[in-house]
PDB file of N, CA and C in Angstrom:
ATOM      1  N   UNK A   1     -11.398  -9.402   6.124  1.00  0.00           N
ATOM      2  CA  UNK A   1     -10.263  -9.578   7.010  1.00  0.00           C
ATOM      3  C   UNK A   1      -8.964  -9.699   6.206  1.00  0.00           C
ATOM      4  N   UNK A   2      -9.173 -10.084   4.897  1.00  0.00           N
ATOM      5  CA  UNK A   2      -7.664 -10.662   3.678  1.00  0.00           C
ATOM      6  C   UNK A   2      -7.362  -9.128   3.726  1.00  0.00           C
ATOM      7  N   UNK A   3      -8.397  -7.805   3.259  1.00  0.00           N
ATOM      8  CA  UNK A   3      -8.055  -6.803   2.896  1.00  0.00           C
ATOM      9  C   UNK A   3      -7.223  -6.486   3.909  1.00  0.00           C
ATOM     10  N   UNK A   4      -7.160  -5.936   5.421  1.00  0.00           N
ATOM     11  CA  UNK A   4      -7.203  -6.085   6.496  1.00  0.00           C
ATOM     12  C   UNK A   4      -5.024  -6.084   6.395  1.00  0.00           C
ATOM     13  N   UNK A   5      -5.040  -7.632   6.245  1.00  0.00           N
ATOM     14  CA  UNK A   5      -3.638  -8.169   6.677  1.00  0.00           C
ATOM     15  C   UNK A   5      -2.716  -7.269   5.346  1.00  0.00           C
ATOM     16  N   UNK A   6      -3.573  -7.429   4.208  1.00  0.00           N
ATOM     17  CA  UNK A   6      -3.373  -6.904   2.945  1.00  0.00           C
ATOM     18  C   UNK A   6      -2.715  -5.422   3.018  1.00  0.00           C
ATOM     19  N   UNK A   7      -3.388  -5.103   3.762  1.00  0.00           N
ATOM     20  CA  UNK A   7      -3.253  -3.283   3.658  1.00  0.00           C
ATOM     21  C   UNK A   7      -2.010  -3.433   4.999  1.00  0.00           C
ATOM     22  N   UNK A   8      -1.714  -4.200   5.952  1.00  0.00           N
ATOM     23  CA  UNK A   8      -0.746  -3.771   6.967  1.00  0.00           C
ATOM     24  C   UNK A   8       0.168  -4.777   6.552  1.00  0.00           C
ATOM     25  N   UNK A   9       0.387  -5.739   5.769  1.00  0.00           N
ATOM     26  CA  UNK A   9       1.690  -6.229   5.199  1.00  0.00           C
ATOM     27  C   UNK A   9       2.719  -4.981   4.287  1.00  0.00           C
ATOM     28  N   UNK A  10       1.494  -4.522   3.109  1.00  0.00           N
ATOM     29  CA  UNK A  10       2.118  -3.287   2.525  1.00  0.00           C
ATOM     30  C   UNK A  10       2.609  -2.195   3.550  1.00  0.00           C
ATOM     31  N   UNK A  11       1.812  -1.737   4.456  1.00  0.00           N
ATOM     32  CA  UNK A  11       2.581  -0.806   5.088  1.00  0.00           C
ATOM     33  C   UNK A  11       3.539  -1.042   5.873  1.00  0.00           C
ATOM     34  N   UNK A  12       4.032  -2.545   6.392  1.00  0.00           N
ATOM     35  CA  UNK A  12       5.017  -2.393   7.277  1.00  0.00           C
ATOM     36  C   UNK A  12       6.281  -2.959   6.189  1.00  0.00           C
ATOM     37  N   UNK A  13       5.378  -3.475   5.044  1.00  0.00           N
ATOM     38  CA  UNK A  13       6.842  -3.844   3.910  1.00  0.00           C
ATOM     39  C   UNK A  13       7.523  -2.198   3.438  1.00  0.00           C
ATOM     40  N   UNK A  14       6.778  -0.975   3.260  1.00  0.00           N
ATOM     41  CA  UNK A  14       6.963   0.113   3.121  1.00  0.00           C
ATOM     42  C   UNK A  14       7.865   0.751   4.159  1.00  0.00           C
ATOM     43  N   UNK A  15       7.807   0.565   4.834  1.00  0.00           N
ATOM     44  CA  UNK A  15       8.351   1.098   6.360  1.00  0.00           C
ATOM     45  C   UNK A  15       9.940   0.709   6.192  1.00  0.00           C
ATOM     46  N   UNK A  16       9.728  -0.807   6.305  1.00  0.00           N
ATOM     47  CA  UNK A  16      10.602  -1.575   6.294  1.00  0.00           C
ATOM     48  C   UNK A  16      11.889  -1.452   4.866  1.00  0.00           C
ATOM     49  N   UNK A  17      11.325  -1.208   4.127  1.00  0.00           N
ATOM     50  CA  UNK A  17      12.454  -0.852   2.585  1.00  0.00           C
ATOM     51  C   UNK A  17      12.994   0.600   3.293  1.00  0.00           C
ATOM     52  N   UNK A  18      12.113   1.330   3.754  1.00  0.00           N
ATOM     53  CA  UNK A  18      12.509   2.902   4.036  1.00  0.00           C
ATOM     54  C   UNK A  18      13.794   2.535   5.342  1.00  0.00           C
ATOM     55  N   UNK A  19      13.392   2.110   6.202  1.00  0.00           N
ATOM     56  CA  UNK A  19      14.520   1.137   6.865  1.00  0.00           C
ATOM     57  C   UNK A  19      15.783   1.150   6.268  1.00  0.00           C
ATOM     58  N   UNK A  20      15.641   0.063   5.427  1.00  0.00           N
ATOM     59  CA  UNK A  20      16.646  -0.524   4.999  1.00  0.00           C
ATOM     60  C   UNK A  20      17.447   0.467   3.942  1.00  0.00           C
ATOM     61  N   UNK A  21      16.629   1.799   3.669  1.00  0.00           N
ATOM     62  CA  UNK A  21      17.317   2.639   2.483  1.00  0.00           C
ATOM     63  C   UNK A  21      18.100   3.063   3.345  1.00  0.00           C
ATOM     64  N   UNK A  22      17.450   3.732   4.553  1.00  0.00           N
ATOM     65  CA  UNK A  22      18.811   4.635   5.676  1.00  0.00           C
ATOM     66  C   UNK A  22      19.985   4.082   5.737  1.00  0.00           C
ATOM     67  N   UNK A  23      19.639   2.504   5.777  1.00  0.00           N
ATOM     68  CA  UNK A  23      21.192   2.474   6.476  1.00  0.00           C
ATOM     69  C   UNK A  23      22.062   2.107   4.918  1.00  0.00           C
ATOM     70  N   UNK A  24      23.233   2.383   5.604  1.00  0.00           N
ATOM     71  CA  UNK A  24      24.278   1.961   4.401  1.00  0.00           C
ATOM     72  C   UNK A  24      25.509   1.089   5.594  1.00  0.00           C
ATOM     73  N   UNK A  25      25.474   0.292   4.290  1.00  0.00           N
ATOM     74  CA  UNK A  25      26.618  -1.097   5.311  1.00  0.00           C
ATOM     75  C   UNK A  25      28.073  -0.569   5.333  1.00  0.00           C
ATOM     76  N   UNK A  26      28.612   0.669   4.957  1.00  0.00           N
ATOM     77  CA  UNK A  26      29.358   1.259   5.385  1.00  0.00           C
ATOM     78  C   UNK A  26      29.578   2.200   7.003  1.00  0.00           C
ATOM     79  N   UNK A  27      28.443   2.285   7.337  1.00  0.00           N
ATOM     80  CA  UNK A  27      28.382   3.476   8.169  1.00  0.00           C
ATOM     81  C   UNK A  27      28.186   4.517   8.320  1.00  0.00           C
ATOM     82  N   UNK A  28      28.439   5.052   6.423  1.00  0.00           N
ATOM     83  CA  UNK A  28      27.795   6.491   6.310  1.00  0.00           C
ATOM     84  C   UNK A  28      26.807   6.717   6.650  1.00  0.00           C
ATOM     85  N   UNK A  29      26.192   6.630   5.466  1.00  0.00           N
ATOM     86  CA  UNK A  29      24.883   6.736   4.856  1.00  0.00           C
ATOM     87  C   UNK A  29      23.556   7.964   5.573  1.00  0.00           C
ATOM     88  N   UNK A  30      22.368   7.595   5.629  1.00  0.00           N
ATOM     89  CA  UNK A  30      21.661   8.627   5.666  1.00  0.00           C
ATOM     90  C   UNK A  30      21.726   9.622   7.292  1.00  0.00           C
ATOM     91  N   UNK A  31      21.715   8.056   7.699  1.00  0.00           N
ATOM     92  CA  UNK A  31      22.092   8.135   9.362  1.00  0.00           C
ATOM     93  C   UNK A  31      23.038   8.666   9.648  1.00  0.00           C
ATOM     94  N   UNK A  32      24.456   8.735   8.911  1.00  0.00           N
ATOM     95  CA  UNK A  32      25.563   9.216   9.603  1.00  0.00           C
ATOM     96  C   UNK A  32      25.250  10.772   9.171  1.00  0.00           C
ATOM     97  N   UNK A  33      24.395  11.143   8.472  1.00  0.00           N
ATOM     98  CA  UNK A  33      24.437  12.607   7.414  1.00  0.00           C
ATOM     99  C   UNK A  33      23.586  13.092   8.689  1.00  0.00           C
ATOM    100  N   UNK A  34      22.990  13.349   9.478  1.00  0.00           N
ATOM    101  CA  UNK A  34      22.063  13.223  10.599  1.00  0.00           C
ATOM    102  C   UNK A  34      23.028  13.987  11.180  1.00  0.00           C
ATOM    103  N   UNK A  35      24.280  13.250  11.985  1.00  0.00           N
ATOM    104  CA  UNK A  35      24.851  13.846  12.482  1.00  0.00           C
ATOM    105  C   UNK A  35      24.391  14.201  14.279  1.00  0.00           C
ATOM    106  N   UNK A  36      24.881  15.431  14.625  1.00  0.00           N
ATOM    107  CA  UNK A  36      24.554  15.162  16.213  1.00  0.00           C
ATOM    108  C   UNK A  36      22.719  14.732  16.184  1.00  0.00           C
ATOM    109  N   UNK A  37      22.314  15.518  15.391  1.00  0.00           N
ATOM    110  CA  UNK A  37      20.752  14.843  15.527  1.00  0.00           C
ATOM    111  C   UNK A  37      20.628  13.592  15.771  1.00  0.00           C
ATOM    112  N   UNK A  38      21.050  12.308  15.577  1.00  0.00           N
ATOM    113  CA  UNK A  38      20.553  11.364  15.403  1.00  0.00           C
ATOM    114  C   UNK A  38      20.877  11.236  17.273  1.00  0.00           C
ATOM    115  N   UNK A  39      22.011  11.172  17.490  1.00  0.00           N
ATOM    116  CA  UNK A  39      22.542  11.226  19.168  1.00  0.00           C
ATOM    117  C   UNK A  39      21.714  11.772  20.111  1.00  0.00           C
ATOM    118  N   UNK A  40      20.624  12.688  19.982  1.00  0.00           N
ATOM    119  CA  UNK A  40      19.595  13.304  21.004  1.00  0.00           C
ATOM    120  C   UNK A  40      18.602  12.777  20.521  1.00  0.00           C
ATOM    121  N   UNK A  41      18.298  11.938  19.985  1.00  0.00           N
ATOM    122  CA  UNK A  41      16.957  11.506  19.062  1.00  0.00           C
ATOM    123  C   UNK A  41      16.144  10.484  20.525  1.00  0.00           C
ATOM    124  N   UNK A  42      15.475  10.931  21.304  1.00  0.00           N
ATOM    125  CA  UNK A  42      15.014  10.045  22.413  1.00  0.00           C
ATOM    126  C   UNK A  42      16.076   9.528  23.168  1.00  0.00           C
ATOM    127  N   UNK A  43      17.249   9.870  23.141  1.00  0.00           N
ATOM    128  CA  UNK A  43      18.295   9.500  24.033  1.00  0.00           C
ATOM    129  C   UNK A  43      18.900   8.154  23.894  1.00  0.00           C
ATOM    130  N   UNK A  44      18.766   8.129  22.052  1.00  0.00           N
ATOM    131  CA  UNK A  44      19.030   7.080  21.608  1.00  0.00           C
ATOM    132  C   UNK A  44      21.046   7.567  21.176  1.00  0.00           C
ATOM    133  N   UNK A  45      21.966   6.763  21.269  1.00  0.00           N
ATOM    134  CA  UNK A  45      23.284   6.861  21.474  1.00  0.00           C
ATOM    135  C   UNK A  45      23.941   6.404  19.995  1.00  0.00           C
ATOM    136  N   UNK A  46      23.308   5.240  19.489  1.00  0.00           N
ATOM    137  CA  UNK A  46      23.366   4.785  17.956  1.00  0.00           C
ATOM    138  C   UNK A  46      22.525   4.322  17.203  1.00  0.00           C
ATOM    139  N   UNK A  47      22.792   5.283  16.081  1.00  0.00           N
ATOM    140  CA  UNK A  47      21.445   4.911  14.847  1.00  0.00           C
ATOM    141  C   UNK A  47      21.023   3.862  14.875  1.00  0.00           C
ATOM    142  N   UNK A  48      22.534   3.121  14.267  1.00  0.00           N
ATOM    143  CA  UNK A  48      22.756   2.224  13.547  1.00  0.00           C
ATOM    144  C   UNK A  48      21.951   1.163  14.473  1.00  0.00           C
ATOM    145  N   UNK A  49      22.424   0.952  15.786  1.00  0.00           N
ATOM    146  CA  UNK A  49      21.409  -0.326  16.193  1.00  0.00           C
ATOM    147  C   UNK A  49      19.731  -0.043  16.025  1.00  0.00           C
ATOM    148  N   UNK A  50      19.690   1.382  16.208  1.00  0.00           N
ATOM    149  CA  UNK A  50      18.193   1.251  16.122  1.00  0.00           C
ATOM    150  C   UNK A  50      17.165   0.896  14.817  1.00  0.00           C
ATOM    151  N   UNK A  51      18.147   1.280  13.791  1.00  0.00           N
ATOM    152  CA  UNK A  51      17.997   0.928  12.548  1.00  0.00           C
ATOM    153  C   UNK A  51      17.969  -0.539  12.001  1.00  0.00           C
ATOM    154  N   UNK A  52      18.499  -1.385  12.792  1.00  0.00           N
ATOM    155  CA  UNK A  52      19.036  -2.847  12.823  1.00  0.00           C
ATOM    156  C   UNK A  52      17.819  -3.262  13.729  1.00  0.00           C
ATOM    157  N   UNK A  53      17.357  -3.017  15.048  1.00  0.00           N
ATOM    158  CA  UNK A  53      16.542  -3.340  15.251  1.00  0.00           C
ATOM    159  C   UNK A  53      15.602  -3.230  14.533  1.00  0.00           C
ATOM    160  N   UNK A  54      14.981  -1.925  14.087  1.00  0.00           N
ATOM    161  CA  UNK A  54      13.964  -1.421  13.049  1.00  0.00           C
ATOM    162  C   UNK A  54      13.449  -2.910  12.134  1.00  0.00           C
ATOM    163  N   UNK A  55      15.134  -3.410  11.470  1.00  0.00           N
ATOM    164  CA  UNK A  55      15.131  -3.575  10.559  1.00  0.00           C
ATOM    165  C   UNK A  55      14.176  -5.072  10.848  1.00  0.00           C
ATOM    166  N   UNK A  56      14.515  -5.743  11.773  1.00  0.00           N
ATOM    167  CA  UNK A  56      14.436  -7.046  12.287  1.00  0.00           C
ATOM    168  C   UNK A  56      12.858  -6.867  13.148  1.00  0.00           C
ATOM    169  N   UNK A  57      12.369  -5.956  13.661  1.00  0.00           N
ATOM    170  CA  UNK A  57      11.299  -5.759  13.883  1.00  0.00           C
ATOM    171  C   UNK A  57      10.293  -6.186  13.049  1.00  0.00           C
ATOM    172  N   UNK A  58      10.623  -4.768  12.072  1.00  0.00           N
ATOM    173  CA  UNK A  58       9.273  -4.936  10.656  1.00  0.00           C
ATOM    174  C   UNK A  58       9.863  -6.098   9.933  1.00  0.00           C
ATOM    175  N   UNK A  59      10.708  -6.973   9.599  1.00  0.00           N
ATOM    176  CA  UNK A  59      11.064  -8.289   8.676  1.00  0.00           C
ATOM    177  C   UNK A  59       9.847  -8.854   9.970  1.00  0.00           C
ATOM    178  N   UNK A  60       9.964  -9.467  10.949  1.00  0.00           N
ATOM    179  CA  UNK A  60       9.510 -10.119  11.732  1.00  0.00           C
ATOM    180  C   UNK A  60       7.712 -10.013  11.868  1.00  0.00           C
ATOM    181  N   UNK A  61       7.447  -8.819  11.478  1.00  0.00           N
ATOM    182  CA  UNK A  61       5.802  -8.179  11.761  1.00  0.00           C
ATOM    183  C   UNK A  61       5.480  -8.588  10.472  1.00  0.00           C
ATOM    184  N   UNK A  62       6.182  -8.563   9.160  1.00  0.00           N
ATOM    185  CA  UNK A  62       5.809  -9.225   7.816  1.00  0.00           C
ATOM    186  C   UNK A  62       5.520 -10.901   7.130  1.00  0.00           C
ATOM    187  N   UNK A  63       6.888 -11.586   8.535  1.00  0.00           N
ATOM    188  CA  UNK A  63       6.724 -12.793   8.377  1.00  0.00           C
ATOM    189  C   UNK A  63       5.612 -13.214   9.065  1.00  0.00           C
ATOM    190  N   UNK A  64       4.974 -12.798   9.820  1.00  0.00           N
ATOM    191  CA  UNK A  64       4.035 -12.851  10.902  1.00  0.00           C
ATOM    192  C   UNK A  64       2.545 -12.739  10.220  1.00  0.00           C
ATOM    193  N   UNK A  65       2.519 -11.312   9.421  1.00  0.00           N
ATOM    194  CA  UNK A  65       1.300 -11.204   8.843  1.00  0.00           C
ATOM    195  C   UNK A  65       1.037 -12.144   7.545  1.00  0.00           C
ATOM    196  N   UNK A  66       1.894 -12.437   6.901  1.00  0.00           N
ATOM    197  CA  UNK A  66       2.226 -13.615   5.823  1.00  0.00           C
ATOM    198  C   UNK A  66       1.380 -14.533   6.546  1.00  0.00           C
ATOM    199  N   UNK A  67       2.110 -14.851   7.284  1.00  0.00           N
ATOM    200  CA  UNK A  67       1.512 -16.355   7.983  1.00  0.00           C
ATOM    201  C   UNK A  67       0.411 -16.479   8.279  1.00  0.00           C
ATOM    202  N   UNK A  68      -0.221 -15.301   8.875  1.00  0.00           N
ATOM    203  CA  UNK A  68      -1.387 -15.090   9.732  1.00  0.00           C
ATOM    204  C   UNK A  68      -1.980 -14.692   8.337  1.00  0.00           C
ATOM    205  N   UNK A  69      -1.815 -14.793   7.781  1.00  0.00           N
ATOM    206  CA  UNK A  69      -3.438 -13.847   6.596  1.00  0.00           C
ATOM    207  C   UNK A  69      -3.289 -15.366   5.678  1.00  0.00           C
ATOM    208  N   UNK A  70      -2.476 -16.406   5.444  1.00  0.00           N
ATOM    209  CA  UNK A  70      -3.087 -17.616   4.621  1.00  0.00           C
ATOM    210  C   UNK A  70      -4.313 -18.840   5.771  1.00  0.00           C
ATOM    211  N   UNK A  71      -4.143 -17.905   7.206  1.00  0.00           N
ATOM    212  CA  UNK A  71      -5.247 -19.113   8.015  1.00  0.00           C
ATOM    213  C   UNK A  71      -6.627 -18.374   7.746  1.00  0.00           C
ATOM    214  N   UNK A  72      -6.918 -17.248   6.655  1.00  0.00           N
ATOM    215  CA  UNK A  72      -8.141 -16.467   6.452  1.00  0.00           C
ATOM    216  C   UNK A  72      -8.311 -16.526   5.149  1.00  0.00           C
ATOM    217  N   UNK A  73      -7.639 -17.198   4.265  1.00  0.00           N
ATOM    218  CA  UNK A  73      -8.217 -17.400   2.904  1.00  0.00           C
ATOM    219  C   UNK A  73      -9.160 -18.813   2.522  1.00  0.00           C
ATOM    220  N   UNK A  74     -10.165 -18.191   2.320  1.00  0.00           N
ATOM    221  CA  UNK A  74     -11.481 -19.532   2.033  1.00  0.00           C
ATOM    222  C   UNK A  74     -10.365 -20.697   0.972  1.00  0.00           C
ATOM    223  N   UNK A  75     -11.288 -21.788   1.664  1.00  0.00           N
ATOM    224  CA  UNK A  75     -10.572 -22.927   1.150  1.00  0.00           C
ATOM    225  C   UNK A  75     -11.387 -23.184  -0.208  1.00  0.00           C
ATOM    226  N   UNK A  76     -11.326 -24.109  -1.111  1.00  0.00           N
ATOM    227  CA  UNK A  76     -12.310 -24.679  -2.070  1.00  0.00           C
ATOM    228  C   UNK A  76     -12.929 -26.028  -1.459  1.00  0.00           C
ATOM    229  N   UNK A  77     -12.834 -26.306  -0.850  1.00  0.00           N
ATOM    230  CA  UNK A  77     -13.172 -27.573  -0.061  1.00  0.00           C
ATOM    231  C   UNK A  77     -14.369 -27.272   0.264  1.00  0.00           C
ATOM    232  N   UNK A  78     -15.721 -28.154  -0.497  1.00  0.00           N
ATOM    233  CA  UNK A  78     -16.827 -28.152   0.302  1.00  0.00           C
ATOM    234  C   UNK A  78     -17.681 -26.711  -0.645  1.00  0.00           C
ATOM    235  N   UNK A  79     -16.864 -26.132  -1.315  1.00  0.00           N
ATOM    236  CA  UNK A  79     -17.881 -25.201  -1.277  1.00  0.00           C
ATOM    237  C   UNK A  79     -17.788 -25.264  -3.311  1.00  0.00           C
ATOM    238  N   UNK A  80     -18.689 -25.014  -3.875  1.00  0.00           N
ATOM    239  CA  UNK A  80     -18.962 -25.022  -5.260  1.00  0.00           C
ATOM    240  C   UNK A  80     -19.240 -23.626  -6.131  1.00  0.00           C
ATOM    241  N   UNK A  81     -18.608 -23.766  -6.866  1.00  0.00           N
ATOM    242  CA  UNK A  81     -18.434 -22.351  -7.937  1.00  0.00           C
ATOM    243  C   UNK A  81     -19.040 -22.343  -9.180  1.00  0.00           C
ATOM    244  N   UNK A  82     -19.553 -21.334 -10.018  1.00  0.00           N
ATOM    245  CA  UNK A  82     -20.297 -21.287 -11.217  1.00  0.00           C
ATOM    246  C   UNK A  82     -19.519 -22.031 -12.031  1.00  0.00           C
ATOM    247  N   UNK A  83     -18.578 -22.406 -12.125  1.00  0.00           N
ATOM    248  CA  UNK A  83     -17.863 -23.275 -13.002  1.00  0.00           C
ATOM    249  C   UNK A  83     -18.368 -25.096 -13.163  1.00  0.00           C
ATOM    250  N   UNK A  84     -18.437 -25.442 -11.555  1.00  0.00           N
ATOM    251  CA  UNK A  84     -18.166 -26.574 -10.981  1.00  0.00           C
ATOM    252  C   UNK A  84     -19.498 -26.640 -11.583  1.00  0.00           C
ATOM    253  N   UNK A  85     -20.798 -26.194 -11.242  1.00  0.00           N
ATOM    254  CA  UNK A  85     -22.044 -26.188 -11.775  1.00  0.00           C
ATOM    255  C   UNK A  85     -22.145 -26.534 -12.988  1.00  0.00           C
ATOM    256  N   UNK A  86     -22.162 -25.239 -13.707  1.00  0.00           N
ATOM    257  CA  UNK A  86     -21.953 -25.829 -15.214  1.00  0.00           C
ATOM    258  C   UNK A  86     -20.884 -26.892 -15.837  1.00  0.00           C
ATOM    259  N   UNK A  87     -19.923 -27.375 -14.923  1.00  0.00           N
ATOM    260  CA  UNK A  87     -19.317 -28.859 -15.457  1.00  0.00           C
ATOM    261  C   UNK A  87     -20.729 -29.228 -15.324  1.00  0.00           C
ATOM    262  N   UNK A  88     -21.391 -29.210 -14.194  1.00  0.00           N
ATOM    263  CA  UNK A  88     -21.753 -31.086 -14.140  1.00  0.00           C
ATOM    264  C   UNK A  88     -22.947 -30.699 -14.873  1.00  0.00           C
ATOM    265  N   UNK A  89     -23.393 -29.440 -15.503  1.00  0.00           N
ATOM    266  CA  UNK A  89     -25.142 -29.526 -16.102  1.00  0.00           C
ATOM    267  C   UNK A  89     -24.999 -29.548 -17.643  1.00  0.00           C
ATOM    268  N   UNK A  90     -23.733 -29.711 -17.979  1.00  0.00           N
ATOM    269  CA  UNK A  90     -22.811 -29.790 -19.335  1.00  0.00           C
ATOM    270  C   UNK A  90     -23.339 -30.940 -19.727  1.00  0.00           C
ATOM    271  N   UNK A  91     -23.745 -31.059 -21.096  1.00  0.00           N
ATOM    272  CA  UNK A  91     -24.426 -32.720 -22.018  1.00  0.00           C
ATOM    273  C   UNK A  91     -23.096 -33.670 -21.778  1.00  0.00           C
ATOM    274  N   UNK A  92     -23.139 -34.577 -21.693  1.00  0.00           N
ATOM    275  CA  UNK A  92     -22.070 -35.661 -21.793  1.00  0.00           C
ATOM    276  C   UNK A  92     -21.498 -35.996 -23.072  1.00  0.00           C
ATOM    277  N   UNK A  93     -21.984 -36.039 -24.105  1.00  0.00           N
ATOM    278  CA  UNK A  93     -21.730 -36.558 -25.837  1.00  0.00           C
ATOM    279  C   UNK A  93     -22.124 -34.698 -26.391  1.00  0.00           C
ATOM    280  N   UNK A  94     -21.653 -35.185 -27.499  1.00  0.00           N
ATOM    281  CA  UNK A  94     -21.720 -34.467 -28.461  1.00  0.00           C
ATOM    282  C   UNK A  94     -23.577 -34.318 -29.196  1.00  0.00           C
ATOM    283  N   UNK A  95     -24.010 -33.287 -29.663  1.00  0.00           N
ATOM    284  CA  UNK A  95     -24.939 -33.782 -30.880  1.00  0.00           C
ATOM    285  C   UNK A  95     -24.763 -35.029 -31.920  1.00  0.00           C
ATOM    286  N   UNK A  96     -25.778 -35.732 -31.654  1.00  0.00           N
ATOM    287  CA  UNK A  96     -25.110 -36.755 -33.111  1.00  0.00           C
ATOM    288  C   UNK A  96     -26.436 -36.465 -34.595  1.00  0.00           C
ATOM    289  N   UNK A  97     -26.937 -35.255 -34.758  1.00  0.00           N
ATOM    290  CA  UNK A  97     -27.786 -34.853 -35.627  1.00  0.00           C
ATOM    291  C   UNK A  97     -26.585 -34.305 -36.506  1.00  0.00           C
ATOM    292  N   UNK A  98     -26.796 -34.146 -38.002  1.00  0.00           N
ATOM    293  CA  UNK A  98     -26.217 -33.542 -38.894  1.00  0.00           C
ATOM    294  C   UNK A  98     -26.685 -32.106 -39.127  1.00  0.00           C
ATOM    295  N   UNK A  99     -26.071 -31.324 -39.393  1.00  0.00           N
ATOM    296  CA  UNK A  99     -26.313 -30.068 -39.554  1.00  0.00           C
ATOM    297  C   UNK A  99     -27.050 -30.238 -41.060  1.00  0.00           C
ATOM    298  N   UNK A 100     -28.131 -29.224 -41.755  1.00  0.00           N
ATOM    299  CA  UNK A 100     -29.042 -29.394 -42.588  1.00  0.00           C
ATOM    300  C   UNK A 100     -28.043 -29.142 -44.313  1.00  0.00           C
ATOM    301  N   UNK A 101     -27.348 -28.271 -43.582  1.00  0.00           N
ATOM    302  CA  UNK A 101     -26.552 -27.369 -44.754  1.00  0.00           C
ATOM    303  C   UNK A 101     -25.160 -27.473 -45.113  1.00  0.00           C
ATOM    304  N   UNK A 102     -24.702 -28.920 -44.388  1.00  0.00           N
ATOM    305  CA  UNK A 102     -23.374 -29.420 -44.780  1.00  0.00           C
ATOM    306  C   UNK A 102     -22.952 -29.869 -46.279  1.00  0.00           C
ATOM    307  N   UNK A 103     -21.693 -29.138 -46.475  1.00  0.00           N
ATOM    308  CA  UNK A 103     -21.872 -29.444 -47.953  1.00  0.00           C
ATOM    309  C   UNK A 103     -20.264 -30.848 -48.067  1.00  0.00           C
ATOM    310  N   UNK A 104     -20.504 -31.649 -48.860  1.00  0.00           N
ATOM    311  CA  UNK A 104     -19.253 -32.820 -48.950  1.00  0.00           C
ATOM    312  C   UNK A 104     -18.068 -32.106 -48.943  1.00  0.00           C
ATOM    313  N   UNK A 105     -17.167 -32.602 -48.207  1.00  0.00           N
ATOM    314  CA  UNK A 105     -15.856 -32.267 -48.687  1.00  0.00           C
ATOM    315  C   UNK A 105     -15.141 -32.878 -49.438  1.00  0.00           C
ATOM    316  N   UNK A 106     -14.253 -32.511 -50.733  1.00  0.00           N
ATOM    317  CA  UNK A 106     -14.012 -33.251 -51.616  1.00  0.00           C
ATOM    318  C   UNK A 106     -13.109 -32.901 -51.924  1.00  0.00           C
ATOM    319  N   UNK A 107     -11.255 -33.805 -51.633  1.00  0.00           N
ATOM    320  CA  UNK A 107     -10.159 -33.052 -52.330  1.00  0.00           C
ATOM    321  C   UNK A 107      -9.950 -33.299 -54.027  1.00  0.00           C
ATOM    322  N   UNK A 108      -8.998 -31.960 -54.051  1.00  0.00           N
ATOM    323  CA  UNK A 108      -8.895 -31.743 -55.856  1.00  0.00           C
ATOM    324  C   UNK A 108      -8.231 -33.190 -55.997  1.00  0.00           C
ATOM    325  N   UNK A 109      -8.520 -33.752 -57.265  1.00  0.00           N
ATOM    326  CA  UNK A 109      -7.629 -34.804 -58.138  1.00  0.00           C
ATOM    327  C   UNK A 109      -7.967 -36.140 -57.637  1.00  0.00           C
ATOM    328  N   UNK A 110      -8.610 -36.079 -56.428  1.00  0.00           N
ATOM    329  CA  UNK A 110      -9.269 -37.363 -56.246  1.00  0.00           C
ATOM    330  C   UNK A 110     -10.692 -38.038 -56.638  1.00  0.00           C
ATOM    331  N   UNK A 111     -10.715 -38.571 -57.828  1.00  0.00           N
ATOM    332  CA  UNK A 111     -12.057 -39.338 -58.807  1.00  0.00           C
ATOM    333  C   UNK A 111     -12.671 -38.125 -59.219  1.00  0.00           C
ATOM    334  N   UNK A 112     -11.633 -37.459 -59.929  1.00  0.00           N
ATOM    335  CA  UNK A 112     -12.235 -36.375 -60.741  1.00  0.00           C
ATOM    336  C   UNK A 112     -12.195 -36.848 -62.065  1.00  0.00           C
ATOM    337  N   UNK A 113     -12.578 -36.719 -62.845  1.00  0.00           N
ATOM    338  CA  UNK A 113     -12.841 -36.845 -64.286  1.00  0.00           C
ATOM    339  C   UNK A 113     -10.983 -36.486 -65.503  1.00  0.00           C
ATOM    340  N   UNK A 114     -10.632 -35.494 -64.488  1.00  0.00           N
ATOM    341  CA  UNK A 114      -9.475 -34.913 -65.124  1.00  0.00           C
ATOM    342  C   UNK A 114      -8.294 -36.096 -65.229  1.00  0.00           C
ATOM    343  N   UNK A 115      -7.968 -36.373 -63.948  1.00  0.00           N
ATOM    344  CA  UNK A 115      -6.977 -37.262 -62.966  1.00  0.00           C
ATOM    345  C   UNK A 115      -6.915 -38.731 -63.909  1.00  0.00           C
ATOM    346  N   UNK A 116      -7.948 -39.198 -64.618  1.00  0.00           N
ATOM    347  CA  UNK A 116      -8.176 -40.386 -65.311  1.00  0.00           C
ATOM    348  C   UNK A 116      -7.380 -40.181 -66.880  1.00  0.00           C
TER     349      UNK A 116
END
């Protein structure tokens, strides 16, 4: 269902930039380049509002799917992960055996023969 909201957030955020490229806050822009076309377009009279609606539509269908797709993401509450497991089957302490093949560590000049 995440994929779902996933795939129609992108497409109406897509829509929605394409939207927002047409118009220009001057008035030109792609819409005015249109020309009588845009004026017979469904017997629509101005771009520009429809473009403004457009715009406020898909913002509105995005804030919507936002919202609506975090009440479908699994919670962690209650439920346990390969991690959580291996915390708790994890030893508590350390080994306290010595390894067989440890050799002393010993800095230079300290109770060396030379140093005296």
């Amino acid at each position: 269902m995440l994929i779902v909201f996933g795939i129609l957030i992108i497409l109406s955020s897509v829509i929605l930039g394409l939207i927002v490229l047409v118009q220009n806050p001057k008035g030109g822009g792609l819409s005015g380049s249109l020309g009588g076309f845009s004026n017979q377009l469904m017997g629509v009279k101005q771009t520009t509002d429809v473009l403004e609606k457009g715009t406020w539509f898909f913002a509105g269908i995005v804030a919507i799917l936002c919202i609506a797709s975090s009440a479908f993401i699994p919670s962690a509450t209650g439920t346990s992960s390969k991690n959580d497991e291996l915390i708790k089957n994890a030893p508590a302490s350390l080994p306290t055996t010595k390894p067989t093949n440890a050799v002393p560590i010993t800095t230079p000049g300290a109770d060396s023969p030379k140093s005296k």
